[in-house]
Protein backbone atom coordinates (compact mmCIF):
# COMPACT_ATOMS: atom_id res chain seq x y z
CA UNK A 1 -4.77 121.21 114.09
CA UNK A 2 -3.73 118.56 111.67
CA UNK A 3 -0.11 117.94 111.49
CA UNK A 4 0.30 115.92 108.96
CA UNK A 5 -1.95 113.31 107.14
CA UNK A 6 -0.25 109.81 105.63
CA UNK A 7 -2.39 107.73 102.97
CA UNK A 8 -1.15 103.91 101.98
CA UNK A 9 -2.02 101.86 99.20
CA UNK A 10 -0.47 98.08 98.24
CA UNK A 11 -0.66 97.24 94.69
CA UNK A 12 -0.23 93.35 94.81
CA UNK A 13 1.01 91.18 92.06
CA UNK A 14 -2.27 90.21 91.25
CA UNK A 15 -3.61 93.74 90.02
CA UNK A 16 -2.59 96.73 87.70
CA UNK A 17 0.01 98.68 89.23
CA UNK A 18 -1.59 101.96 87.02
CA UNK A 19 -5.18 101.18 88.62
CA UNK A 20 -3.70 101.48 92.13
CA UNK A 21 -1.76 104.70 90.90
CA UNK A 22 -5.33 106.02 90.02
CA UNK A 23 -6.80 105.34 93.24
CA UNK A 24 -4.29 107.15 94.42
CA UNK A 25 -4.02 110.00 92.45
CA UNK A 26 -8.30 110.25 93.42
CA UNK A 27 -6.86 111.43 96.80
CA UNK A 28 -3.94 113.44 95.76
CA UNK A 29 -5.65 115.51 92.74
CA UNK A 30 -5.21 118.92 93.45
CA UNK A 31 -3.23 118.44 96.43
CA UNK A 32 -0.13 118.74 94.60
CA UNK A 33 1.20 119.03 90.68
CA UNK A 34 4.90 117.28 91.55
CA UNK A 35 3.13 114.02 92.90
CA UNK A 36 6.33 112.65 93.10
CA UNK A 37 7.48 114.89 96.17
CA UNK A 38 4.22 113.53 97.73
CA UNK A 39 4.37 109.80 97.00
CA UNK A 40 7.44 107.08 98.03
CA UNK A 41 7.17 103.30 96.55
CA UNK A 42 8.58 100.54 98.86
CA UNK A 43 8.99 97.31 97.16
CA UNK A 44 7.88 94.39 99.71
CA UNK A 45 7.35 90.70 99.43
CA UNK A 46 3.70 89.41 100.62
CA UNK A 47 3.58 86.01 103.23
CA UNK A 48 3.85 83.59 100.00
CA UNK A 49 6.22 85.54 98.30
CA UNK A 50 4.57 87.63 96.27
CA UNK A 51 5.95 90.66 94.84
CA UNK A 52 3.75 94.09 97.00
CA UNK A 53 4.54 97.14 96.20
CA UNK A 54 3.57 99.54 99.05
CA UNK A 55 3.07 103.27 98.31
CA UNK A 56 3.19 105.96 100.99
CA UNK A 57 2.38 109.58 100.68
CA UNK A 58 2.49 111.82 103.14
CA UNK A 59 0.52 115.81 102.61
CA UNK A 60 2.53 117.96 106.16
CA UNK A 61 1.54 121.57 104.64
CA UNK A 62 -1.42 123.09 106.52
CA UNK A 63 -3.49 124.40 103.23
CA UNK A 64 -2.77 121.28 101.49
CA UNK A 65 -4.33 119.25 105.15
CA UNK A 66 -7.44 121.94 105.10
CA UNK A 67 -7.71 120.82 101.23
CA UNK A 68 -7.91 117.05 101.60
CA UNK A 69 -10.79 117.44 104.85
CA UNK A 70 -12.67 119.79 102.34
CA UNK A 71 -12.14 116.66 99.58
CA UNK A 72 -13.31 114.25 102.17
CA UNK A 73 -16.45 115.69 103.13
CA UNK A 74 -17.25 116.83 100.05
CA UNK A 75 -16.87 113.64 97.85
CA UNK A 76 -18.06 111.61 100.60
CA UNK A 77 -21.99 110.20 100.51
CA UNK A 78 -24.01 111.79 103.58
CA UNK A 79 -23.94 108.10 105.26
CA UNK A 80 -20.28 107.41 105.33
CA UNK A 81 -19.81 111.29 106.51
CA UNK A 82 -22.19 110.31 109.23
CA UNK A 83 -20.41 106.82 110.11
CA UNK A 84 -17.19 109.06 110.32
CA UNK A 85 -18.79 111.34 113.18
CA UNK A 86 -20.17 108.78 114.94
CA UNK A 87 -17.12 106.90 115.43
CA UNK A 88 -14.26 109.59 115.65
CA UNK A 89 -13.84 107.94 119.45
CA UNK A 90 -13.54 104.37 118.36
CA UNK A 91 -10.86 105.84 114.97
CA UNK A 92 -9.01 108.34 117.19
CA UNK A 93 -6.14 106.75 119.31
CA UNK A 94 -4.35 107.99 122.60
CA UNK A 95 -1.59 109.28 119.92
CA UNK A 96 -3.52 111.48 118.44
CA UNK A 97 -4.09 109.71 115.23
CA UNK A 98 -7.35 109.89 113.41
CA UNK A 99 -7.28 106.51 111.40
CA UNK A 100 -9.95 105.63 107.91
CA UNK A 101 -9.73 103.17 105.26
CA UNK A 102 -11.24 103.95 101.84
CA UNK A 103 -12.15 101.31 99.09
CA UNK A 104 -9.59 101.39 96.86
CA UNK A 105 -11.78 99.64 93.70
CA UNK A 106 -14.19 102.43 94.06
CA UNK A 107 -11.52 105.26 94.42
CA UNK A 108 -9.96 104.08 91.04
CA UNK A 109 -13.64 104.73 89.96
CA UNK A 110 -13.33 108.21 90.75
CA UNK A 111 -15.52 107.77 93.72
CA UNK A 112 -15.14 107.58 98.27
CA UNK A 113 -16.53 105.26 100.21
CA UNK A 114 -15.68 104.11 103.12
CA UNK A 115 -14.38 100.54 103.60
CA UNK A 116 -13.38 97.74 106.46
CA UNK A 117 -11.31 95.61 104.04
CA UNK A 118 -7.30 95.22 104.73
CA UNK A 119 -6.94 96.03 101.05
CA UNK A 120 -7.89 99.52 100.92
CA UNK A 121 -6.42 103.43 100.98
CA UNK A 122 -5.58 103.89 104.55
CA UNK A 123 -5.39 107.37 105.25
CA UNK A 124 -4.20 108.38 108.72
CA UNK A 125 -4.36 111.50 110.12
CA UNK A 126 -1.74 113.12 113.13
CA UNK A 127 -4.11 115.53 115.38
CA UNK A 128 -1.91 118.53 117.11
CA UNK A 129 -3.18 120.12 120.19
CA UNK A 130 -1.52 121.98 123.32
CA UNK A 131 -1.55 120.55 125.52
CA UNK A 132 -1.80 117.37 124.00
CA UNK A 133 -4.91 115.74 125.26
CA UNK A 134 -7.36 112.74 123.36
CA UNK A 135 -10.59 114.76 124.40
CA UNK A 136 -9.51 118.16 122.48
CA UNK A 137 -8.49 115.87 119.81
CA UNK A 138 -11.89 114.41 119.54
CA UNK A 139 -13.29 117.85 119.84
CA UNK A 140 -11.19 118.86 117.14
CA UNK A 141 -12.25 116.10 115.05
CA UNK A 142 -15.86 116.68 115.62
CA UNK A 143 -15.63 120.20 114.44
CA UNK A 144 -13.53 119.36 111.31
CA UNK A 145 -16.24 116.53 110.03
CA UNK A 146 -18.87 119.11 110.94
């Protein structure tokens, strides 16, 4: 089962803090109406001292974590779904956590795709079984991207 699935976004000095809201709010539509229960701003300073801020959201209820995989694999292009399957070994880690980054540019679009850039939607997912064990995990994960 999923536990709980976290999703984090910078919005550096250099862009518009409302674009990076939008990307966001691509992920969160329908997830919840009060998106401010969902989503926490940190205010962080980058290596040269530029301003970051950092925003965290977190979705823990089980209907909301079925609604987001449903999201995924539906807005998601057949290829990236794909990419996704074939590397659920190489994303899942001996935690339990199911990790993805998601272009943030195209998300403010209105559109998923998968991305390798640092400066993307990282969404990370916490994988429950009992007993806990990687393998069921993966197992798990192959049947939810199914």
């Amino acid at each position: 089962m999923i536990q709980y699935i976290t999703l984090r976004v910078n919005a550096h000095s250099t862009e518009d803090r409302s674009r990076v809201d939008q990307a966001l709010d691509f992920f969160l539509q329908n997830i919840d109406s009060d998106k401010e229960k969902l989503v926490e701003t940190i205010s962080a300073e980058g290596h040269y001292g530029n301003p970051i801020i950092i925003y965290n959201a977190q979705i823990t209820q089980r209907s909301k974590c079925r609604y987001f995989i449903s999201f995924l694999k539906k807005e998601l292009n057949p290829d990236d779904l794909e990419k996704l399957r074939s590397e659920i070994s190489l994303r899942l880690d001996e935690d339990q956590f199911f990790y993805m980054k998601f272009d943030k540019q195209t998300a403010y679009q209105g559109k998923l795709e998968l991305s390798s850039s640092s400066d993307a939607v990282t969404v990370k997912m916490k994988i429950t079984t009992f007993p806990k064990n990687w393998d069921n995990a993966r197992r798990f994960m192959e049947e939810v991207l199914e």
